[in-house]
Protein backbone atom coordinates (compact mmCIF):
# COMPACT_ATOMS: atom_id res chain seq x y z
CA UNK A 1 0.00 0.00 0.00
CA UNK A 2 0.96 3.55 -0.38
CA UNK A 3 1.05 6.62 2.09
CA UNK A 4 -2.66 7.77 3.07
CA UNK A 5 -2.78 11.02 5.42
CA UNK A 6 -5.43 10.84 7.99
CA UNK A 7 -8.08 12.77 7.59
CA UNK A 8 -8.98 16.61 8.77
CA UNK A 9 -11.26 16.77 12.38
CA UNK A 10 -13.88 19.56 12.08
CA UNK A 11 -14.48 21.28 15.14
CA UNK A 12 -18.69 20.93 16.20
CA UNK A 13 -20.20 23.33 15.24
CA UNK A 14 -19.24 23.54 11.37
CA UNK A 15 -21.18 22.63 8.62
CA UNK A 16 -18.89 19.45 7.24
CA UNK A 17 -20.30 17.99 10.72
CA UNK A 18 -23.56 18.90 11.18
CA UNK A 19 -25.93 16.53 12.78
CA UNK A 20 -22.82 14.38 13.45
CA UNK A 21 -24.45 13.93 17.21
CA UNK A 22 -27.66 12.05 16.11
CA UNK A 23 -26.91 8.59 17.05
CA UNK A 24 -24.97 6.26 18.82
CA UNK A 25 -21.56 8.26 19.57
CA UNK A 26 -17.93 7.67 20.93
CA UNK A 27 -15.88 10.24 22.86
CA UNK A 28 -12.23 9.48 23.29
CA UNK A 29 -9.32 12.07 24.43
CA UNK A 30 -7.71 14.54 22.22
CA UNK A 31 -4.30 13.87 22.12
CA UNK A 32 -1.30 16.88 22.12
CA UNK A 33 1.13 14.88 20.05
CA UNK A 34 2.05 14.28 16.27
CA UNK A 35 -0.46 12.82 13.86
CA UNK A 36 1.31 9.67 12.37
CA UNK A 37 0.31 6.37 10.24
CA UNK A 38 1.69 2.78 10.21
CA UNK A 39 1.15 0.51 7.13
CA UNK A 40 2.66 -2.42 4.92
CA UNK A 41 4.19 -0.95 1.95
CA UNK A 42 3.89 -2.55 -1.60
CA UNK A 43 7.71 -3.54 -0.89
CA UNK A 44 5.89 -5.87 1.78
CA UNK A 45 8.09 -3.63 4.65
CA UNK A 46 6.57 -1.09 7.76
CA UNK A 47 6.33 2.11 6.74
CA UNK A 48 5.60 4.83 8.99
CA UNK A 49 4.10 7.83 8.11
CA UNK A 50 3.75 11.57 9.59
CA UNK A 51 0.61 13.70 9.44
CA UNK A 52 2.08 14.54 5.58
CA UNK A 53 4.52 12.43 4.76
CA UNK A 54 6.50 9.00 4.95
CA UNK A 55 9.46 8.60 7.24
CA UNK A 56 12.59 7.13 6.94
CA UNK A 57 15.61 6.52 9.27
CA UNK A 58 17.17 10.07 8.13
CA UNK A 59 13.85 12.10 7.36
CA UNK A 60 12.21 11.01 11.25
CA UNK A 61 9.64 13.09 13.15
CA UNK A 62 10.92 13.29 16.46
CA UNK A 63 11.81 9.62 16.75
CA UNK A 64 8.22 8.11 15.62
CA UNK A 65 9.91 6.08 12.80
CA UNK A 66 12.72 4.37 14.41
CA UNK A 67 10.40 3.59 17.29
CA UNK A 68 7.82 2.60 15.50
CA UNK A 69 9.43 0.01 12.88
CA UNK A 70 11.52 -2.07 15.37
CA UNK A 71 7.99 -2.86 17.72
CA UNK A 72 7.61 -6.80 16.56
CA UNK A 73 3.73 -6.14 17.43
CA UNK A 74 3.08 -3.72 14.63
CA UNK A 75 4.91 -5.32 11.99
CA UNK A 76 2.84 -8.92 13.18
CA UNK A 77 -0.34 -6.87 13.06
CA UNK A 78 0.44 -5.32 9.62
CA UNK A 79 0.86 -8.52 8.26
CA UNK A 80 -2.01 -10.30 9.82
CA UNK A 81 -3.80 -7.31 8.04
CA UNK A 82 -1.69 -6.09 5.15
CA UNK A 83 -5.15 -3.88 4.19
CA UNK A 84 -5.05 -1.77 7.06
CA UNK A 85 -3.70 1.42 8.11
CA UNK A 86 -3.18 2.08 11.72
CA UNK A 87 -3.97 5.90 12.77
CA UNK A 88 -1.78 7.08 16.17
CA UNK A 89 -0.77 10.36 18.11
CA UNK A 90 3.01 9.61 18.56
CA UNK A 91 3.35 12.04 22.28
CA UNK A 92 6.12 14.46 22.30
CA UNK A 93 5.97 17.36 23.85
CA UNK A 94 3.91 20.48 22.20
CA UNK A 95 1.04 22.58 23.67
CA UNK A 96 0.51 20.69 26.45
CA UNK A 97 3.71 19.85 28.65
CA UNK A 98 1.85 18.50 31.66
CA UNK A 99 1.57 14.48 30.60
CA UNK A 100 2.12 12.33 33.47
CA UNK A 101 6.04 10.87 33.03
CA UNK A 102 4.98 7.88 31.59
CA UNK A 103 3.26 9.09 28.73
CA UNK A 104 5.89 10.59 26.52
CA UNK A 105 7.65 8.79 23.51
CA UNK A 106 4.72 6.07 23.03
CA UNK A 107 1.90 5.54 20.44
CA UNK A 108 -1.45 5.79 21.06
CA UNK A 109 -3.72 4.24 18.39
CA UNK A 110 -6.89 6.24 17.53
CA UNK A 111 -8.73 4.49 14.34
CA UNK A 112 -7.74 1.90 12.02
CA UNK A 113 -8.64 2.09 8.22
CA UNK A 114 -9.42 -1.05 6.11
CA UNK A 115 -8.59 -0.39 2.51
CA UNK A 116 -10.60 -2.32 0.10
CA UNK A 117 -11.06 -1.68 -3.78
CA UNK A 118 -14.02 0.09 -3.48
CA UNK A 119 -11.90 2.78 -1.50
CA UNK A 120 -11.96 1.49 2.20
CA UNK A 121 -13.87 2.41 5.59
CA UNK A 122 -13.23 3.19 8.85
CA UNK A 123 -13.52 0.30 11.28
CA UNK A 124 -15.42 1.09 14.63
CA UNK A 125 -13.78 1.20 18.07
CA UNK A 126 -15.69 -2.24 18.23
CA UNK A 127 -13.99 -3.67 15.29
CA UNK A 128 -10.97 -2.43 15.76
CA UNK A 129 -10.44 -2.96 20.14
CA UNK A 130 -10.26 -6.77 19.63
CA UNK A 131 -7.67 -6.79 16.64
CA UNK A 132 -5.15 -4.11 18.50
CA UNK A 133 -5.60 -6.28 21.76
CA UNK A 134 -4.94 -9.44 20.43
CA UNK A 135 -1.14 -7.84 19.63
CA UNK A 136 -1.28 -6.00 22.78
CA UNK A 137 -1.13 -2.86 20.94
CA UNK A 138 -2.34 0.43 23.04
CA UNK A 139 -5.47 2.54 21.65
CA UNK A 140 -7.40 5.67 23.11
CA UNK A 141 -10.09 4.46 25.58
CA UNK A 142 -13.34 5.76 24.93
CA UNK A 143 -14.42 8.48 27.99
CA UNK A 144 -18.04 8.30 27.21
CA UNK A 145 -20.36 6.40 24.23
CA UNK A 146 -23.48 8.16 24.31
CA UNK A 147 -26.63 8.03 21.96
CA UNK A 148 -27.54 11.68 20.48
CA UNK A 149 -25.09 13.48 22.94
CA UNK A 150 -26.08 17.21 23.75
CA UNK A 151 -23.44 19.61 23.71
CA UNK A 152 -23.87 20.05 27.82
CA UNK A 153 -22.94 16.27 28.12
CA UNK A 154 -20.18 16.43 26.03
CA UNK A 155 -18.51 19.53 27.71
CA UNK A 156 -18.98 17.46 30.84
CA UNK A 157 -17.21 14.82 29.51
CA UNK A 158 -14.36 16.64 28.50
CA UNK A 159 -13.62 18.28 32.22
CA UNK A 160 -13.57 14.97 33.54
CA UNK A 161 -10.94 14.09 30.86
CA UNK A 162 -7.84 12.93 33.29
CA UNK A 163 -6.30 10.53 30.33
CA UNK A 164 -2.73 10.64 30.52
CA UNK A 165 -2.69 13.38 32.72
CA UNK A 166 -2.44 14.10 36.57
CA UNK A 167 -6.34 14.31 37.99
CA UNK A 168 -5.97 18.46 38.50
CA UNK A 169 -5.45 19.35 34.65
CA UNK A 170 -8.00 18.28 31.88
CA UNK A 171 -6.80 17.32 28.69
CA UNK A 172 -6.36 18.71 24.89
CA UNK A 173 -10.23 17.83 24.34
CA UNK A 174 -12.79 15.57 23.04
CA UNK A 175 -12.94 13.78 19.18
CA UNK A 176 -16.85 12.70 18.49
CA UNK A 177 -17.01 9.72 16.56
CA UNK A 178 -20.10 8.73 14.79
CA UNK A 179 -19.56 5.27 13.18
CA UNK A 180 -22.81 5.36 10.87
CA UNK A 181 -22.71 9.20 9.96
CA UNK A 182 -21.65 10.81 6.72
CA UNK A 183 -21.93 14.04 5.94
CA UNK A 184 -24.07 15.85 3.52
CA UNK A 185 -20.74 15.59 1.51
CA UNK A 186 -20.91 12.20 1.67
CA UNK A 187 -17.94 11.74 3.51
CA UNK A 188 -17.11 10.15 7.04
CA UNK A 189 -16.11 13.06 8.96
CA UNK A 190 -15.07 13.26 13.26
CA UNK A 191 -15.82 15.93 15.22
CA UNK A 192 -13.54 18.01 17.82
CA UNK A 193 -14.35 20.46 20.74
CA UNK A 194 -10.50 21.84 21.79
CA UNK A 195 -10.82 22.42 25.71
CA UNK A 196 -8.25 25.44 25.16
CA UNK A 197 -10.36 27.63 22.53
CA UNK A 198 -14.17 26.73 24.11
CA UNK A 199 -13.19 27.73 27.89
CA UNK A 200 -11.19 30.64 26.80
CA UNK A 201 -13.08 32.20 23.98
CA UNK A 202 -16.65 30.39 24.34
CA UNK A 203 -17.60 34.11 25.94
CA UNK A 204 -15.57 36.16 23.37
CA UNK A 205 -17.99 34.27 20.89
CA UNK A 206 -20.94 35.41 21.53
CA UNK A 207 -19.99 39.08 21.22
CA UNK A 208 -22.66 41.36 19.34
CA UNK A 209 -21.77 43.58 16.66
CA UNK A 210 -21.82 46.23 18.12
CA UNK A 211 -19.54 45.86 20.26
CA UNK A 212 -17.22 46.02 17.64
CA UNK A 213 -18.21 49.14 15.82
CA UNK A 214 -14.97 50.71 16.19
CA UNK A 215 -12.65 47.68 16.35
CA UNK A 216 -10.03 46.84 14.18
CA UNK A 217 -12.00 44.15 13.11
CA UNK A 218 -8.99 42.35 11.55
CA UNK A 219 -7.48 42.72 14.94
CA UNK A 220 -10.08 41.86 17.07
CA UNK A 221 -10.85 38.63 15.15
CA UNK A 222 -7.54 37.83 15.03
CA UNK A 223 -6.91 38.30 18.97
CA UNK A 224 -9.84 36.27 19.68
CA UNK A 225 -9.31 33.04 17.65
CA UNK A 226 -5.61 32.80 17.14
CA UNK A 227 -4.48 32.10 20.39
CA UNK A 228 -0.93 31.26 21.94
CA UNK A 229 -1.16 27.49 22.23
CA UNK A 230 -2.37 27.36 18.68
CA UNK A 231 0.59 29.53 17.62
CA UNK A 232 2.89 27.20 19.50
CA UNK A 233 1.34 24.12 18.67
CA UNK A 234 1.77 24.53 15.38
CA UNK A 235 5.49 26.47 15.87
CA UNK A 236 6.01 22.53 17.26
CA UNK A 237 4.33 20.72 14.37
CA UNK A 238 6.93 22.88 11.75
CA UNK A 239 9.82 21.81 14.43
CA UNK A 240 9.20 18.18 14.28
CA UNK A 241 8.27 18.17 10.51
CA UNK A 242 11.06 19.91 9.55
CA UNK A 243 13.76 18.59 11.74
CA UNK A 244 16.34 19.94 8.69
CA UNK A 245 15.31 23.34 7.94
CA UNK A 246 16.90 26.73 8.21
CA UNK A 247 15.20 29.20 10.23
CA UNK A 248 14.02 31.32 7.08
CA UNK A 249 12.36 28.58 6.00
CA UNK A 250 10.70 27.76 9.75
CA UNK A 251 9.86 31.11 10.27
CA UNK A 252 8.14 31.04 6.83
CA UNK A 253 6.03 28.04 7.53
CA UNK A 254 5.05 28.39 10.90
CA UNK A 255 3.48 32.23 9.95
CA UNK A 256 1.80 30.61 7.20
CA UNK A 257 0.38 27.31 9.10
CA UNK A 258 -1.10 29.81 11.87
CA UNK A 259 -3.24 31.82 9.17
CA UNK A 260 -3.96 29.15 7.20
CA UNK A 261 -5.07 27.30 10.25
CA UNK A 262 -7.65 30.35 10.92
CA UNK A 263 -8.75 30.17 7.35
CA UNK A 264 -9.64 26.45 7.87
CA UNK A 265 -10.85 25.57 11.24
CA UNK A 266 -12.26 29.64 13.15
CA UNK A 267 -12.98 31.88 9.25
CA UNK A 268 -15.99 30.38 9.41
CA UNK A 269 -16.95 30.38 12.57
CA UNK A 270 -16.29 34.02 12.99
CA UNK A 271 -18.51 34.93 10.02
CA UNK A 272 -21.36 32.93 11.75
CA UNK A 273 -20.96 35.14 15.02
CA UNK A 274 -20.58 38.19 13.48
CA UNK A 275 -22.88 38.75 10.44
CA UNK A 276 -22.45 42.08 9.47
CA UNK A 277 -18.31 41.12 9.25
CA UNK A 278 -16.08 42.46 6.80
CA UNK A 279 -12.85 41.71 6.48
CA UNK A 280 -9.05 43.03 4.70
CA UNK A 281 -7.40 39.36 4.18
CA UNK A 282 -3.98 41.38 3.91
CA UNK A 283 -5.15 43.25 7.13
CA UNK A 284 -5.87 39.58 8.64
CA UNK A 285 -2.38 38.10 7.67
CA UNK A 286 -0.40 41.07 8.91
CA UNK A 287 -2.41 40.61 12.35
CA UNK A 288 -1.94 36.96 12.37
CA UNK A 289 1.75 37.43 11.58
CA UNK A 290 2.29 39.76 14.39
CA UNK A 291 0.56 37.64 17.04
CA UNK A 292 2.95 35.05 16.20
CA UNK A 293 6.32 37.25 16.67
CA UNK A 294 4.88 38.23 19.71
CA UNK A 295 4.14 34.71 20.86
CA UNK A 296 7.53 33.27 19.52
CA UNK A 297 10.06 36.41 19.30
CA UNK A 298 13.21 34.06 19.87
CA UNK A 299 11.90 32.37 16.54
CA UNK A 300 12.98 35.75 14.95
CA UNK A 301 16.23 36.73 16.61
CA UNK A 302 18.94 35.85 14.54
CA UNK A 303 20.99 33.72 16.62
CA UNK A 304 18.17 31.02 17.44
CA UNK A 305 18.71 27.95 17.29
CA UNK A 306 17.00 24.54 17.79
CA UNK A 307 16.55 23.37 21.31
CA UNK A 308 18.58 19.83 21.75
């Protein structure tokens, strides 16, 4: 098989999800930690695979290949199923630094994808459980499985989310899993609710416009949604992707991944809230670009360099 990127979460609330909750539905943890795929290559070898890319012993992402390619229980579970492709958060340190000790440098398997000709499906957490277990391979638990959740019960479930970490902190969030939805795309899509942006901004949401009659409106929106964990989370994602690059090029990607990471998961959203919104994209990026030197400003002093 070939390299297959796992797919984009849409946070609740956006139209690619909507009426995702109507039915029987799974709640696991939201993992902090890089997006990576194992599979059986064509060349009948483990191949393991970043959130963009395949790895190799000299192109790693922070250690997830080498790892991940000498554990004798994925390479016997890849060839007991050469069709699937096993989806894990490989945790290393980014947002969220407070894991318990134990945590760090493992895999934690999330979903498992069965490739067929037709194009392949998702297996449920019921399909999938018994497989991983019978290699003693580690998945997410599920924190809750209820049948047309509310949005009340599933912010309750996500402050009682201890997994992985110490019973005083609460973790990334929640990923709602609908095994018999698609949406009106057709597609099967997850949900997400990030702990972070709902407890911190929820209020800032439900601003009225006219509040903001004399804001900077590119400044205001940008303030509200593009916040400093998402700046360094994804500073951390360019780090570990890019374990090679110069800091030009770093500096480059990680502005762009923050703006284009408004554009994709809050642009929306922020429309929604605010109907009457108008915005200067260039005005936007110059905001968004600014925010980020002022969350990272060693990223743009010219003797940086990579932490060992």
């Amino acid at each position: 098989m070939q390299y297959k990127s796992y797919q984009h979460i849409e946070k609740l609330g956006r139209d690619e999800v909507e009426g995702i909750l109507k039915g029987k539905c799974y709640i696991q943890p939201k993992i902090d930690g890089t997006n990576s795929v194992l599979y059986l290559g064509d060349d009948g070898i483990v191949h393991a695979g970043s959130r963009k890319r395949d790895l190799t012993l000299t192109s790693d992402n922070a250690g997830f290949y080498n790892a991940a390619i000498r554990d004798e229980r994925v390479r016997e579970y890849l060839t007991r199923h050469p069709d699937h492709y096993v989806y894990c958060e490989w945790l290393i340190p980014h947002s969220i630094k407070y894991y318990n000790d134990t945590a760090w440098q493992r895999f934690y398997i999330f979903d498992v994808f069965e490739s067929n000709d037709e194009g392949g499906r998702y297996l449920s957490f019921d399909e999938y459980v018994p497989l991983l277990e019978e290699f003693d391979l580690p998945y997410i638990p599920n924190l809750a499985v209820i049948e047309d959740p509310t949005e009340e019960q599933l912010i309750e479930v996500m402050k009682n989310n201890h997994y992985l970490v110490p019973e005083d902190k609460i973790g990334e969030g929640i990923v709602i899993k609908n095994y018999d939805y698609k949406n009106k795309y057709g597609r099967t899509t997850w949900a997400k609710i990030v702990a972070e942006e709902f407890f911190n901004t929820k209020s800032k949401l439900r601003m009225k416009n006219h509040d903001l009659k004399e804001a900077n409106w590119e400044k205001k929106i940008a303030n509200i949604y593009i916040t400093e964990p998402v700046v360094r989370k994804e500073f951390s994602k360019i780090l570990n992707e890019y374990p090679e690059a110069s800091r030009q090029e770093i500096i480059g990607r990680v502005l762009n991944a923050v703006y284009n990471n408004f554009i994709d998961e809050d642009l929306i959203t922020a429309v929604k809230v605010n109907k009457n919104l108008v915005l200067n994209f260039n005005g936007l990026k110059a905001e968004s670009n600014n925010i980020v030197k002022e969350t990272i400003p060693e990223l743009f002093e010219r003797n940086w360099a990579r932490a060992q």
